[in-house]
Protein backbone atom coordinates (compact mmCIF):
# COMPACT_ATOMS: atom_id res chain seq x y z
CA UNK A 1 -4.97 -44.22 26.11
CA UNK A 2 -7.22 -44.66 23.02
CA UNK A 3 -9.51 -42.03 23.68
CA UNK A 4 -5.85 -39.75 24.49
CA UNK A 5 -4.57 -40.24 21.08
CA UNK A 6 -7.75 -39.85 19.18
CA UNK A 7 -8.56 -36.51 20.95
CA UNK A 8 -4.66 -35.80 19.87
CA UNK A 9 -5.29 -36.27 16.34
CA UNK A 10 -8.52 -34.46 16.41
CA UNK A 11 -6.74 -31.35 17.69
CA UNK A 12 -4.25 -31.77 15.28
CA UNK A 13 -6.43 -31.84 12.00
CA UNK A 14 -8.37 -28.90 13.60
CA UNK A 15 -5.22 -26.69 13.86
CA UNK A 16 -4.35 -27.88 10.41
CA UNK A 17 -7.86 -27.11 8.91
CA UNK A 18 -7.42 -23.59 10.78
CA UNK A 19 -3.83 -22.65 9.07
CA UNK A 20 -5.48 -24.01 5.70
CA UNK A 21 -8.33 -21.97 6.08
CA UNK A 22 -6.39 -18.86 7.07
CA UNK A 23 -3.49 -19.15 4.08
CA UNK A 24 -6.43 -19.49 1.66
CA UNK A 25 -8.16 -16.18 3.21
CA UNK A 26 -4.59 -14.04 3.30
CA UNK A 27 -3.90 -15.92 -1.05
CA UNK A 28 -7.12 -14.21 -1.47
CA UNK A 29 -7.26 -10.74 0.62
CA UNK A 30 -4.04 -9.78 0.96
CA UNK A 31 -2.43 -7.26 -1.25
CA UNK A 32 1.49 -7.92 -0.98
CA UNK A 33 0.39 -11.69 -1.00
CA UNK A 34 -1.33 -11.19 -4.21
CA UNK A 35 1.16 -9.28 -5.48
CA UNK A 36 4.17 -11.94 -4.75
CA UNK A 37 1.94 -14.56 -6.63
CA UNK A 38 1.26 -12.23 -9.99
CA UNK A 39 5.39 -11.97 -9.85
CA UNK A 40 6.15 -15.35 -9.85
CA UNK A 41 3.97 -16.06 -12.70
CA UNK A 42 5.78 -13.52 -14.80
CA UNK A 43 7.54 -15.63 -17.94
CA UNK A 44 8.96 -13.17 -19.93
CA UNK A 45 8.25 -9.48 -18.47
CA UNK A 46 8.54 -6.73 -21.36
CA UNK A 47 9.41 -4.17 -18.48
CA UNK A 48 11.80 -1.56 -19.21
CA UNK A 49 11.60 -0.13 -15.27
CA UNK A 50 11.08 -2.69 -12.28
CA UNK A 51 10.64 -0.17 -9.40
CA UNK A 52 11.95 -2.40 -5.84
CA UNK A 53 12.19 -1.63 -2.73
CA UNK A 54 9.27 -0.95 0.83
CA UNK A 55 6.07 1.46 1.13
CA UNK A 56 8.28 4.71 0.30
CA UNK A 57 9.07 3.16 -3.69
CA UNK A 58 5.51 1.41 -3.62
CA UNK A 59 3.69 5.05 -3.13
CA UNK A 60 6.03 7.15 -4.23
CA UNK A 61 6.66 6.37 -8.20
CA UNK A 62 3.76 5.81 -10.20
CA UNK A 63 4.42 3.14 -12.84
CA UNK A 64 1.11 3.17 -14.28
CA UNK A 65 1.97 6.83 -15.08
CA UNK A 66 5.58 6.04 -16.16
CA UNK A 67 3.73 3.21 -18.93
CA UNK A 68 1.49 5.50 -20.38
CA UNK A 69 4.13 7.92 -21.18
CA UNK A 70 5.75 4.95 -22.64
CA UNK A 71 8.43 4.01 -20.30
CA UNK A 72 6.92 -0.08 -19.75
CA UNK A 73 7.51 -0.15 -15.91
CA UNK A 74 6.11 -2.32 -13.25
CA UNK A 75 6.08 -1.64 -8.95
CA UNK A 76 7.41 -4.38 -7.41
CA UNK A 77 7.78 -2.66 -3.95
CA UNK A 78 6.25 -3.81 -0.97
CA UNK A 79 5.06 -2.08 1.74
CA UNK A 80 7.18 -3.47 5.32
CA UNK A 81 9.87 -4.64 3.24
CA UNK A 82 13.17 -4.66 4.23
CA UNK A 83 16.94 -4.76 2.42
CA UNK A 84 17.14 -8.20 3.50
């Protein structure tokens, strides 16, 4: 029984080292993911134009265009987003 439950817990860190491993790997490669996290940290955004919404808004209106001709906008789309 002692060698059931210690070969439990083993498997059980191991899966828990995995998903740690792989959430650090998508904070650090993953676009959208990266993208969520710069949002949050946003205190007190200067942004005239917030552009929302999936893929279509996120490659179809250029912000950084939109800020140089001095219209302070920022994409906030995500590509696979939904309404919900």
């Amino acid at each position: 029984m002692k060698s059931f439950i210690k070969d439990g817990l083993v498997f059980i860190l191991l899966i828990l080292l995995v998903n740690i491993v792989y959430l650090l790997l998508v904070a650090t490669t993953d676009w959208d993911f990266k993208k969520r996290i710069e949002v949050l940290k946003f205190d007190n955004p200067k942004y005239e134009l917030l552009v929302l919404g999936n893929s279509l808004a996120m490659d179809g209106i250029d912000t950084e265009y939109l800020s140089r001709q001095g219209l302070l906008s920022y994409n906030l789309a995500l590509g696979g987003a939904s309404v919900r």
